[in-house]
PDB file of N, CA and C in Angstrom:
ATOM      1  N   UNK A   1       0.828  -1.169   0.000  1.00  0.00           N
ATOM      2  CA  UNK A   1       0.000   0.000   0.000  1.00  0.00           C
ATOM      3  C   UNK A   1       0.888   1.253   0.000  1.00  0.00           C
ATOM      4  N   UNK A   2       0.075   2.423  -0.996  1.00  0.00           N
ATOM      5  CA  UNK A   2       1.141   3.723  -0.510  1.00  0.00           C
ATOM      6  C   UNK A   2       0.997   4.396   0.565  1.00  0.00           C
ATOM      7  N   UNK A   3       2.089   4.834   0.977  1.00  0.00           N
ATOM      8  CA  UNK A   3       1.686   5.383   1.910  1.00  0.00           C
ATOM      9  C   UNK A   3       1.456   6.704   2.458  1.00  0.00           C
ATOM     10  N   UNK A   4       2.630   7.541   1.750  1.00  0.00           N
ATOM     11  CA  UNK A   4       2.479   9.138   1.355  1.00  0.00           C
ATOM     12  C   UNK A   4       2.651   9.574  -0.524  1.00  0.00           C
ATOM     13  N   UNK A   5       1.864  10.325  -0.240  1.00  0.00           N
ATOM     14  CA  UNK A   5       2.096  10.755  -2.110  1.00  0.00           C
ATOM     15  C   UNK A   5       2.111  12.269  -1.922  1.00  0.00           C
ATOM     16  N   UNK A   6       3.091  13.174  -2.744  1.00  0.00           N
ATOM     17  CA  UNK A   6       3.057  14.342  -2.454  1.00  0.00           C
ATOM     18  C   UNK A   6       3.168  14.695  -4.238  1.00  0.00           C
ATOM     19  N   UNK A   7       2.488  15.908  -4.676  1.00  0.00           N
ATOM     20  CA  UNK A   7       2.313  16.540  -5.215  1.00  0.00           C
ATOM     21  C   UNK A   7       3.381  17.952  -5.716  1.00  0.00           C
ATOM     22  N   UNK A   8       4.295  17.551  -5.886  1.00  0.00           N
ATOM     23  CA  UNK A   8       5.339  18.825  -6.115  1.00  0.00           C
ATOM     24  C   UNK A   8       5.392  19.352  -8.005  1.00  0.00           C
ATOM     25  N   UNK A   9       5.322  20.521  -7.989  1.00  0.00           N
ATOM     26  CA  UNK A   9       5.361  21.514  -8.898  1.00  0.00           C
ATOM     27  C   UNK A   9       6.147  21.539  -9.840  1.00  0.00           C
ATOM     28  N   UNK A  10       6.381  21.300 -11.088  1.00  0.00           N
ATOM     29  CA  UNK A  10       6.942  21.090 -12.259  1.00  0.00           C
ATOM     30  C   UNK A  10       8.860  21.775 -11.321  1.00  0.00           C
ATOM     31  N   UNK A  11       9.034  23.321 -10.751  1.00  0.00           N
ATOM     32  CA  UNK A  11       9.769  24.023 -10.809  1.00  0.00           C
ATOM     33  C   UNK A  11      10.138  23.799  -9.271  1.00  0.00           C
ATOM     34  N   UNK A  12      10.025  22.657  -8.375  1.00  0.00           N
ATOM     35  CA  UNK A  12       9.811  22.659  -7.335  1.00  0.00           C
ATOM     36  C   UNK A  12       9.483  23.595  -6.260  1.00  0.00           C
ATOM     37  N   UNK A  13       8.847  24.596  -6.771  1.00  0.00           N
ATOM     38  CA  UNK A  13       8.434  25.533  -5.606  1.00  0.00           C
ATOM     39  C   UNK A  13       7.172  25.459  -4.801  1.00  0.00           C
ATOM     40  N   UNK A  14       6.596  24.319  -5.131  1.00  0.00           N
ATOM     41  CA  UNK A  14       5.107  24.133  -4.627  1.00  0.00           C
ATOM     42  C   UNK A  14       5.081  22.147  -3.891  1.00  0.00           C
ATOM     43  N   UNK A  15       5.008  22.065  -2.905  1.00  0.00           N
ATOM     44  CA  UNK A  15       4.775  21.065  -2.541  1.00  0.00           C
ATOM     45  C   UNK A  15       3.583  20.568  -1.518  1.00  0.00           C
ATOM     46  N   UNK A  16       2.379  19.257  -2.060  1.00  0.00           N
ATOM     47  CA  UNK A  16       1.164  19.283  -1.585  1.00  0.00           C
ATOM     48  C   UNK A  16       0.860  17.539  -1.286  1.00  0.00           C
ATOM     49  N   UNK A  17       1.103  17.261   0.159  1.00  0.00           N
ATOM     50  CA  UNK A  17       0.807  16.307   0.403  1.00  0.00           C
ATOM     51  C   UNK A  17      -0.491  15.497   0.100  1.00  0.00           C
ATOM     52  N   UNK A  18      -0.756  14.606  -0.483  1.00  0.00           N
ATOM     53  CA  UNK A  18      -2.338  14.539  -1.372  1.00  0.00           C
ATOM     54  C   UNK A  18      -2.346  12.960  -0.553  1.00  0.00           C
ATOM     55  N   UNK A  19      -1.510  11.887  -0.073  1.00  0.00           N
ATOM     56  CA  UNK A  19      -1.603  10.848   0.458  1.00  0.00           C
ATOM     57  C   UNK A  19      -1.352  10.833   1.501  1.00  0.00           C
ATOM     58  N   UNK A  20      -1.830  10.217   3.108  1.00  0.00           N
ATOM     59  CA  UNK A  20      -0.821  10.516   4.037  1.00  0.00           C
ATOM     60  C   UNK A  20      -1.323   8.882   4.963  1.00  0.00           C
ATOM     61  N   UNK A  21      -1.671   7.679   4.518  1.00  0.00           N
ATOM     62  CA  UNK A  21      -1.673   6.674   4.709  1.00  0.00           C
ATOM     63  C   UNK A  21      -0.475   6.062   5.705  1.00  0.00           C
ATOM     64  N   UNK A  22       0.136   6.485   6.531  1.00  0.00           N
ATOM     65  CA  UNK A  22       1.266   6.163   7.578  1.00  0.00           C
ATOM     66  C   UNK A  22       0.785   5.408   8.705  1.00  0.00           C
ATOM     67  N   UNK A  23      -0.380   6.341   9.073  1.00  0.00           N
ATOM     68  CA  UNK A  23      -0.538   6.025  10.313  1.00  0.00           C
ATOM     69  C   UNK A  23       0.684   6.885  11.191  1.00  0.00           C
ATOM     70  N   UNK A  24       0.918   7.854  10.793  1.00  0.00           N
ATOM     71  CA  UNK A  24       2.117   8.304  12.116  1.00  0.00           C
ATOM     72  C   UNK A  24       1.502   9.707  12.561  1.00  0.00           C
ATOM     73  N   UNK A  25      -0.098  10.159  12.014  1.00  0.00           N
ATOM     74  CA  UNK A  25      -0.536  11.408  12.842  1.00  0.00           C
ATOM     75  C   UNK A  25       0.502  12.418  12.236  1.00  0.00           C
ATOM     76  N   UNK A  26       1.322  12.266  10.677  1.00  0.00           N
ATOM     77  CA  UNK A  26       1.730  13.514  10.091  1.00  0.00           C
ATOM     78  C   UNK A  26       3.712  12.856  10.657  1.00  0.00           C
ATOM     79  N   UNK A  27       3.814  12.439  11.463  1.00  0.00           N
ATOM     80  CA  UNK A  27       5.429  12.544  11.651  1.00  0.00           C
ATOM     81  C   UNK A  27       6.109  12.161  10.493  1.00  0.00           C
ATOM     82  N   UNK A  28       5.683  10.994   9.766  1.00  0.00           N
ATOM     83  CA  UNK A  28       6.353  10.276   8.757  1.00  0.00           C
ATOM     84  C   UNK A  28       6.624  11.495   7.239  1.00  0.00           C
ATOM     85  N   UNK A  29       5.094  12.213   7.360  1.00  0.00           N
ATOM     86  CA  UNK A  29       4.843  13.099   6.291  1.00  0.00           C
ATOM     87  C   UNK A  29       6.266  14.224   6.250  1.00  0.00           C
ATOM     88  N   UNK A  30       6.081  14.290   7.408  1.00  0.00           N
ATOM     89  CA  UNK A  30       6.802  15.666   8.046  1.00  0.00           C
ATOM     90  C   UNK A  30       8.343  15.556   7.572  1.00  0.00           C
ATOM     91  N   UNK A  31       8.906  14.210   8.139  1.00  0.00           N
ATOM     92  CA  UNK A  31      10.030  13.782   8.136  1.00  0.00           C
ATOM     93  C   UNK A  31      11.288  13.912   6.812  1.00  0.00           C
ATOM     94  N   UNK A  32       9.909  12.937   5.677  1.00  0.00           N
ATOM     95  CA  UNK A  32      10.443  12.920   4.279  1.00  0.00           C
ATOM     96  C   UNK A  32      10.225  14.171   3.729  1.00  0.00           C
ATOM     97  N   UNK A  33      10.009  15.871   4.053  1.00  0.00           N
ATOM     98  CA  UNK A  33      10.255  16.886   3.807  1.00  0.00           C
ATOM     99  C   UNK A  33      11.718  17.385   3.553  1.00  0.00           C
ATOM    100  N   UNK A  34      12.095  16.894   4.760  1.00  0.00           N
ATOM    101  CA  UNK A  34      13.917  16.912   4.427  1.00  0.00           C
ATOM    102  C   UNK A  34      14.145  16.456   3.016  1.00  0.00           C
ATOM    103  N   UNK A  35      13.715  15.329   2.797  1.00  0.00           N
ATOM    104  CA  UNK A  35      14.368  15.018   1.456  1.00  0.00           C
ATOM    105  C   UNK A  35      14.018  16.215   0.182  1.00  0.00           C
ATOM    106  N   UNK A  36      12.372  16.297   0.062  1.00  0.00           N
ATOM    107  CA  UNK A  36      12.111  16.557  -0.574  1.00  0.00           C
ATOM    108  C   UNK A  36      12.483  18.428  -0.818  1.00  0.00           C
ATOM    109  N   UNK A  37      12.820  19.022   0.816  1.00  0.00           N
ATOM    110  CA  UNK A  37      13.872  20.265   0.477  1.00  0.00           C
ATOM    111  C   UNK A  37      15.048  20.223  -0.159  1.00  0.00           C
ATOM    112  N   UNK A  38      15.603  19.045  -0.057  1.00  0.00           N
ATOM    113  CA  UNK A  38      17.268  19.136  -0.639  1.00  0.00           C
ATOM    114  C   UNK A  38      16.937  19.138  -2.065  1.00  0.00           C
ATOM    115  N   UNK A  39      16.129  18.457  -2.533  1.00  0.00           N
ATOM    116  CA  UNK A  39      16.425  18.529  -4.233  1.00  0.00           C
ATOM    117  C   UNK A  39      15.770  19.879  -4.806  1.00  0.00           C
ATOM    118  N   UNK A  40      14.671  20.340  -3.810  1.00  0.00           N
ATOM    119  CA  UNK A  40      14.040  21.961  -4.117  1.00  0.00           C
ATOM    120  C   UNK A  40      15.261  22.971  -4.147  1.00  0.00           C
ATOM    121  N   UNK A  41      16.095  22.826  -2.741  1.00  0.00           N
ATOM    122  CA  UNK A  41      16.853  23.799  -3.048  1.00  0.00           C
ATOM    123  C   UNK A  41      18.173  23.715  -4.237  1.00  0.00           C
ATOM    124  N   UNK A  42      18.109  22.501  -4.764  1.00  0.00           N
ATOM    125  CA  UNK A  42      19.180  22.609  -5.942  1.00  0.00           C
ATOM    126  C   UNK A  42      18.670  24.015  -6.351  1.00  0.00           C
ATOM    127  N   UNK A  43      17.685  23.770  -7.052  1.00  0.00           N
ATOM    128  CA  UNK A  43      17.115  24.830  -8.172  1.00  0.00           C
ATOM    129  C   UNK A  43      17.030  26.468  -7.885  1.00  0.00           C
ATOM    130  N   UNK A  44      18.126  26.487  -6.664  1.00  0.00           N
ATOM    131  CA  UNK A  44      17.945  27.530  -5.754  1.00  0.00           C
ATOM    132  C   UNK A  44      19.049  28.359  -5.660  1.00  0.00           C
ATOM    133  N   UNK A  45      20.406  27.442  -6.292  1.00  0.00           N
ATOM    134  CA  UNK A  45      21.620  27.221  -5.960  1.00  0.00           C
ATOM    135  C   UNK A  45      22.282  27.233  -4.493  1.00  0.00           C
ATOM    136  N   UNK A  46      21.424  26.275  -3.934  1.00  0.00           N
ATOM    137  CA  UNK A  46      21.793  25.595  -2.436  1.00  0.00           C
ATOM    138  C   UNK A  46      22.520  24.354  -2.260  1.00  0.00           C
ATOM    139  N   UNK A  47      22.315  23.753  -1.249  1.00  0.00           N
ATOM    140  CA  UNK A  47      22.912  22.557  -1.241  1.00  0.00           C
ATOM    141  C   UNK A  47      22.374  21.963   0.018  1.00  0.00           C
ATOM    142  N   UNK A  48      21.871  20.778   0.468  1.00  0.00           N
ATOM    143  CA  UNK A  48      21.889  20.138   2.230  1.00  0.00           C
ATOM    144  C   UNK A  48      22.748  19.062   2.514  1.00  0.00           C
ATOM    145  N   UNK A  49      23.740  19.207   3.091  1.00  0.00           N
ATOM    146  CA  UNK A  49      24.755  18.527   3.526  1.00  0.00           C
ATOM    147  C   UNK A  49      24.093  17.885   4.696  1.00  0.00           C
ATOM    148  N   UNK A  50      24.204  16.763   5.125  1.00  0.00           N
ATOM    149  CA  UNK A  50      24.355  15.667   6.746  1.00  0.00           C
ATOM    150  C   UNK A  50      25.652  16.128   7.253  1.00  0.00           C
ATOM    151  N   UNK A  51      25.243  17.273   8.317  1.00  0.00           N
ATOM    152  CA  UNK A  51      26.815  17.333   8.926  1.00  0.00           C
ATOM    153  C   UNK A  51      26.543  18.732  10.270  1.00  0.00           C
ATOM    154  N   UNK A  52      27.581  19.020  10.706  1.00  0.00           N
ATOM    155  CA  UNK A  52      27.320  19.365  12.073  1.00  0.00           C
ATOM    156  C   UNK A  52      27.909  21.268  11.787  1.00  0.00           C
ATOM    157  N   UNK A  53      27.485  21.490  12.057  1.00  0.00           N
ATOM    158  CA  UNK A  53      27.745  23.390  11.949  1.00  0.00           C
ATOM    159  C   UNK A  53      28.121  24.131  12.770  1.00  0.00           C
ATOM    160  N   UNK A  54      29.568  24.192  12.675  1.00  0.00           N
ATOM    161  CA  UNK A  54      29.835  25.440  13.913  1.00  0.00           C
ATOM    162  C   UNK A  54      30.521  26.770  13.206  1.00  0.00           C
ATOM    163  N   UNK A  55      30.806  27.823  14.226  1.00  0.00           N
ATOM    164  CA  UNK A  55      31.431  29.079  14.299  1.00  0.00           C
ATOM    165  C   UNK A  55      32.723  28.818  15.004  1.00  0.00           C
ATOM    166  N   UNK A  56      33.985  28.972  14.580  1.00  0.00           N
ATOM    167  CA  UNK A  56      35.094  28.913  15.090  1.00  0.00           C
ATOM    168  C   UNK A  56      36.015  30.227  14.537  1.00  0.00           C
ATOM    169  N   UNK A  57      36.288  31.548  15.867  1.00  0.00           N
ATOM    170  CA  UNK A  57      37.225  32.473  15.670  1.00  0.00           C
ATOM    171  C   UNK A  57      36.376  33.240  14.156  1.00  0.00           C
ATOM    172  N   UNK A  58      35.125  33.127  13.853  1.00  0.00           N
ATOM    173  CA  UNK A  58      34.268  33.940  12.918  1.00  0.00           C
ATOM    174  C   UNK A  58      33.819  33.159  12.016  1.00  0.00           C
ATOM    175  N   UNK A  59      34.104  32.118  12.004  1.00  0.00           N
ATOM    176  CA  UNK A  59      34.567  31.852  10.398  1.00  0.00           C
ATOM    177  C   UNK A  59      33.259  30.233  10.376  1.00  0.00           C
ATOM    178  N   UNK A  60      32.098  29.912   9.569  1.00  0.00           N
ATOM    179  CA  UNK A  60      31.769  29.112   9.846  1.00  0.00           C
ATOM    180  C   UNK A  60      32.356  27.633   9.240  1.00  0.00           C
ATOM    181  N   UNK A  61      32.547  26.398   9.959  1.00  0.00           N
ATOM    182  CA  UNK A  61      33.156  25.327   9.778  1.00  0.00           C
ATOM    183  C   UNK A  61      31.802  23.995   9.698  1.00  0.00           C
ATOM    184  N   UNK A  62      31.824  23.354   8.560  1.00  0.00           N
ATOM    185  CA  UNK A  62      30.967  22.269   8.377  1.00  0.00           C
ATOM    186  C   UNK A  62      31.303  21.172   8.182  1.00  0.00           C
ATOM    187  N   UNK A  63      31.027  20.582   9.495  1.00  0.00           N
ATOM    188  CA  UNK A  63      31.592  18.758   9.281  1.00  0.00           C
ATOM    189  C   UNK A  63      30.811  18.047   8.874  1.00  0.00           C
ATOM    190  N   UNK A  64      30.819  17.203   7.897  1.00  0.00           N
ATOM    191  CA  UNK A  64      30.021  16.199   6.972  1.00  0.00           C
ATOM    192  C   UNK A  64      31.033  14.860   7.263  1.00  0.00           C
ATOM    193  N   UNK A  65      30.060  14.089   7.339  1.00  0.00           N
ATOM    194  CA  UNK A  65      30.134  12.482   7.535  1.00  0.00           C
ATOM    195  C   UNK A  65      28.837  11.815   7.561  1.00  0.00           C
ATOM    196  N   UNK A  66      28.683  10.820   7.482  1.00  0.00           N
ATOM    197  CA  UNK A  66      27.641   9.562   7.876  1.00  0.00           C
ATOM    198  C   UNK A  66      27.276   9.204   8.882  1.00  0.00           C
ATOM    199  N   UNK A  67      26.314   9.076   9.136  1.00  0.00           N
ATOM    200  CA  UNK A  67      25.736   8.594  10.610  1.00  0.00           C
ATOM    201  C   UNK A  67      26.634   7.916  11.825  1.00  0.00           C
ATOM    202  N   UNK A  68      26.660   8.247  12.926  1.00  0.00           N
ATOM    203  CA  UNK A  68      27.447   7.388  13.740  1.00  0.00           C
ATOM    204  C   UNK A  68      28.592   7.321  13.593  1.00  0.00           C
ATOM    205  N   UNK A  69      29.445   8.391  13.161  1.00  0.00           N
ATOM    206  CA  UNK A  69      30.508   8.556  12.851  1.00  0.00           C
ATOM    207  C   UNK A  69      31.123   9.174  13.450  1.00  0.00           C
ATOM    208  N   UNK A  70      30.657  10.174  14.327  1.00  0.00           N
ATOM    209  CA  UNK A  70      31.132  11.185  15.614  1.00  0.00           C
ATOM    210  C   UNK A  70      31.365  12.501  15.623  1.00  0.00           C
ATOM    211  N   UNK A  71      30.373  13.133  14.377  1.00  0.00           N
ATOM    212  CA  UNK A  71      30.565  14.691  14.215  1.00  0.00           C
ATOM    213  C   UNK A  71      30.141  15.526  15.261  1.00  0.00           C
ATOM    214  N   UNK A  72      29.113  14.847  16.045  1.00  0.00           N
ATOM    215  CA  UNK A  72      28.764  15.936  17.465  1.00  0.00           C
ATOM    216  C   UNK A  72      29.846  15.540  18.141  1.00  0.00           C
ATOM    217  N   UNK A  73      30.404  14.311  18.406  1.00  0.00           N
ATOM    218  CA  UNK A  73      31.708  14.519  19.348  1.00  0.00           C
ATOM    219  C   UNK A  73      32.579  14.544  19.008  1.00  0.00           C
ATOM    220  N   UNK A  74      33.095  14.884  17.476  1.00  0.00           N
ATOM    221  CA  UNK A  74      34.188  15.759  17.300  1.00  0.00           C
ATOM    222  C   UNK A  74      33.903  17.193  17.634  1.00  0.00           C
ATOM    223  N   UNK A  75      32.676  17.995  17.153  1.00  0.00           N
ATOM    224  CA  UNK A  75      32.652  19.238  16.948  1.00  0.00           C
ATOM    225  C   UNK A  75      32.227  19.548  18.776  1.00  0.00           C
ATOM    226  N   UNK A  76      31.769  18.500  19.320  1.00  0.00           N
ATOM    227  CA  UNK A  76      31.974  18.906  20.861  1.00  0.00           C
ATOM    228  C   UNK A  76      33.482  19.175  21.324  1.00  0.00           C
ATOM    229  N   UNK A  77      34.184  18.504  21.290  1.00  0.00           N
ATOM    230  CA  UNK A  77      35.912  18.761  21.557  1.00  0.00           C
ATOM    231  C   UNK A  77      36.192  20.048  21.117  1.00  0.00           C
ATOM    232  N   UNK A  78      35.744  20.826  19.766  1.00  0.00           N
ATOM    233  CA  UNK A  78      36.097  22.098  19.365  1.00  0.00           C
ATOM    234  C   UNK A  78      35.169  23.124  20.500  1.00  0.00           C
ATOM    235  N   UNK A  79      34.240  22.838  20.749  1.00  0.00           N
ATOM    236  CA  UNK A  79      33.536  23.975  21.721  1.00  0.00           C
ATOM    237  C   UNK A  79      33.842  23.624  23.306  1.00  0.00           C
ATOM    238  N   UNK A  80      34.491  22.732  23.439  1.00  0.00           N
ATOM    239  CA  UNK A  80      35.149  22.470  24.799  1.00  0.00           C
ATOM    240  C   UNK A  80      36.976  23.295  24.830  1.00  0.00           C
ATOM    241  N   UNK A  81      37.355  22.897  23.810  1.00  0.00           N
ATOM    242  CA  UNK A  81      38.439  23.248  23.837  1.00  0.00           C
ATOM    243  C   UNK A  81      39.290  24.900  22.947  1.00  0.00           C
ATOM    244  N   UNK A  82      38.243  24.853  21.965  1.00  0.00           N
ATOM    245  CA  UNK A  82      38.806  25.699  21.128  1.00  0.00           C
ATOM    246  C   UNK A  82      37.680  26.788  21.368  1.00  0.00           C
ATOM    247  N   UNK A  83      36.230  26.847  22.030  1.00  0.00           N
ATOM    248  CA  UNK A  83      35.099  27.379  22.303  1.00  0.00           C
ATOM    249  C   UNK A  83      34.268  27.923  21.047  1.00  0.00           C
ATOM    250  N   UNK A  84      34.318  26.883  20.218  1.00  0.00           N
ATOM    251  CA  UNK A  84      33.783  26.593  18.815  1.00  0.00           C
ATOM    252  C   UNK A  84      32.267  26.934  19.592  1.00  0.00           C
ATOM    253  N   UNK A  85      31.358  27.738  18.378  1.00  0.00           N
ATOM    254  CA  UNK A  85      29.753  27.510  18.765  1.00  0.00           C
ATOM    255  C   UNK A  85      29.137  26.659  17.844  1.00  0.00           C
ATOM    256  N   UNK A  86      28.520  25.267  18.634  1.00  0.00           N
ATOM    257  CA  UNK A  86      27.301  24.707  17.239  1.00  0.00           C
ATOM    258  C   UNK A  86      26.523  25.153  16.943  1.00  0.00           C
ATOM    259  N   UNK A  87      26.025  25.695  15.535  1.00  0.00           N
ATOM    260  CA  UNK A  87      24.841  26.562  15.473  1.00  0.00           C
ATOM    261  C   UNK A  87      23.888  25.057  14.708  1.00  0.00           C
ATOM    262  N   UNK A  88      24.583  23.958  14.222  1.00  0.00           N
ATOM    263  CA  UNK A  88      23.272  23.161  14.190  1.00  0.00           C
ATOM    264  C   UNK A  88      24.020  21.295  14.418  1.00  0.00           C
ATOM    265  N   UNK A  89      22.985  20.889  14.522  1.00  0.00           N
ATOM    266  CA  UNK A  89      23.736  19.422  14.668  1.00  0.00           C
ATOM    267  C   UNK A  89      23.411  18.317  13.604  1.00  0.00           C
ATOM    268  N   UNK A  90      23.135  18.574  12.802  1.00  0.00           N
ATOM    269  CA  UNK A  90      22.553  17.661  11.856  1.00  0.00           C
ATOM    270  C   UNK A  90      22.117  17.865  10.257  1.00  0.00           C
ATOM    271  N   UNK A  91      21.880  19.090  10.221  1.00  0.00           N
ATOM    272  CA  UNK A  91      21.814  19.115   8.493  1.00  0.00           C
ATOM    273  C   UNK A  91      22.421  20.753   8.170  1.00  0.00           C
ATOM    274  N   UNK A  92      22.867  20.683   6.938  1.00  0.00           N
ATOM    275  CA  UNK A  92      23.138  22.316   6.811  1.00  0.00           C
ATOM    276  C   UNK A  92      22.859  22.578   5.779  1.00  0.00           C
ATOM    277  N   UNK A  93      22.612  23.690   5.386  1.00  0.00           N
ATOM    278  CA  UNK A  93      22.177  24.526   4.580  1.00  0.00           C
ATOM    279  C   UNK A  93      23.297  25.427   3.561  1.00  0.00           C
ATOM    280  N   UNK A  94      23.750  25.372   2.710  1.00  0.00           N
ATOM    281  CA  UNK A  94      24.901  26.257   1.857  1.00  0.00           C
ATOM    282  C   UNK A  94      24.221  27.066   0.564  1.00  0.00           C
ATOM    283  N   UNK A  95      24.681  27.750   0.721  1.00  0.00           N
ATOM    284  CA  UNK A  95      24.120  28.965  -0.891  1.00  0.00           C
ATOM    285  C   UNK A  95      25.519  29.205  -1.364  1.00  0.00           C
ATOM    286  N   UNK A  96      25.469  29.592  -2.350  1.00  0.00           N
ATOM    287  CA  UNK A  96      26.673  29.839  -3.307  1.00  0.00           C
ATOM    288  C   UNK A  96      25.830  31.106  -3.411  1.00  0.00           C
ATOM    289  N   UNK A  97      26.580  32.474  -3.063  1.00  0.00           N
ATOM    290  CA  UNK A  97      26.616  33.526  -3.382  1.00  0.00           C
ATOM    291  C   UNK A  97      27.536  34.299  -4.205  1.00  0.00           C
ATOM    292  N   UNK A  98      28.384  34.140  -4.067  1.00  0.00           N
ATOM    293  CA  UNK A  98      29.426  34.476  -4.026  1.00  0.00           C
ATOM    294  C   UNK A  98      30.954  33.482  -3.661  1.00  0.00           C
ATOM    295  N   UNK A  99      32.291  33.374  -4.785  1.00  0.00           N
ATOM    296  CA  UNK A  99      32.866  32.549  -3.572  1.00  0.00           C
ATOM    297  C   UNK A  99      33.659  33.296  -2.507  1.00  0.00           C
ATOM    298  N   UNK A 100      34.160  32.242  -1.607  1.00  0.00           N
ATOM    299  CA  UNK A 100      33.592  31.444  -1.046  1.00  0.00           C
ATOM    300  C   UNK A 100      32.209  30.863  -0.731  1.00  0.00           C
ATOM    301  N   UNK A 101      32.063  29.276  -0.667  1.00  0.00           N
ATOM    302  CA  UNK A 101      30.522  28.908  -0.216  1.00  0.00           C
ATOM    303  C   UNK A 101      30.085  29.644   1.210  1.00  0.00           C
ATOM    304  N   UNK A 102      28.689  30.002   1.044  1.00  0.00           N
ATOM    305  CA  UNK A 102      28.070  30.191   2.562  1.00  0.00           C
ATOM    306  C   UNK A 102      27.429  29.472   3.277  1.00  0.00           C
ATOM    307  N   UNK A 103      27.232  29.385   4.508  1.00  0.00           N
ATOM    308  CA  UNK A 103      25.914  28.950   5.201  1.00  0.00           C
ATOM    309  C   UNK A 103      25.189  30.634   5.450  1.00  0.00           C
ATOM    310  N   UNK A 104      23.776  30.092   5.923  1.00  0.00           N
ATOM    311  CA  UNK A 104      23.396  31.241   5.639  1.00  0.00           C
ATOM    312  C   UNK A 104      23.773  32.313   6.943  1.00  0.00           C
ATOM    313  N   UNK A 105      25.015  33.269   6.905  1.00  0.00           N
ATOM    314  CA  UNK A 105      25.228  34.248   7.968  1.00  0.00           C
ATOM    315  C   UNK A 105      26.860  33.821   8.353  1.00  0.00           C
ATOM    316  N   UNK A 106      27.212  32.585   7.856  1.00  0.00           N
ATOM    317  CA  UNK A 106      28.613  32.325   8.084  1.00  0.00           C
ATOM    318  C   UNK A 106      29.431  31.627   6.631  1.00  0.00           C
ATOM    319  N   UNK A 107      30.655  32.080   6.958  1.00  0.00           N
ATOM    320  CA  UNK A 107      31.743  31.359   5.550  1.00  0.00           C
ATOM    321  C   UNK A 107      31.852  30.201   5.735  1.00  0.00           C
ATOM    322  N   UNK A 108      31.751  29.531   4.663  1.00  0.00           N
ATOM    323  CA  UNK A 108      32.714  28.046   5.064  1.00  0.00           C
ATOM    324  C   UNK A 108      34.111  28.374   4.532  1.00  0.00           C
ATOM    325  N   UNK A 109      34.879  27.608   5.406  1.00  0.00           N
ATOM    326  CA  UNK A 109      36.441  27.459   5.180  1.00  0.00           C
ATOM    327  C   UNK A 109      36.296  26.552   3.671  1.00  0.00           C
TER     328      UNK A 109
END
């Protein structure tokens, strides 16, 4: 059986959940949004990386790896030791503005 069907817009700017057969009261719906932002914001000139986001001495730093791999407790050691700030723990966001790449409000190295 299906279980969610969503409705997205030739140009991806429009997205309309039309199935929601889960049984999860919307969590499941909710969830696979992530996905369906990362390929919206191609067309955006963005990007969503799996990875951990900090501020170190100004400058923003983005660790990417795979699950269970130890990017919160690497990037914990930098805010223990080096007093790195995490501004996220799990997905990030990049625009190409200009180079260098951005996150939005910090540089990446």
């Amino acid at each position: 059986m299906i279980q969610l069907v969503y409705k997205i817009s030739h140009d991806w700017s429009t997205w309309n959940l039309i199935i929601d057969n889960s049984g999860s009261l919307g969590e499941k719906s909710f969830g696979e949004l992530a996905y369906i932002f990362s390929y919206s914001i191609l067309k955006k000139g963005g990007i969503m990386f799996h990875g951990v986001v900090m501020e170190w001495n100004g400058i923003g730093v983005l660790i990417c790896a795979h699950s269970k791999v130890g990017k919160t407790t690497h990037t914990r050691m930098w805010r223990d030791h080096e007093e790195a700030v995490i501004l996220n723990g799990d997905r990030a966001l990049c625009c190409k503005d200009n180079l260098p790449l951005h996150l939005p409000g910090r540089k990446i190295l």
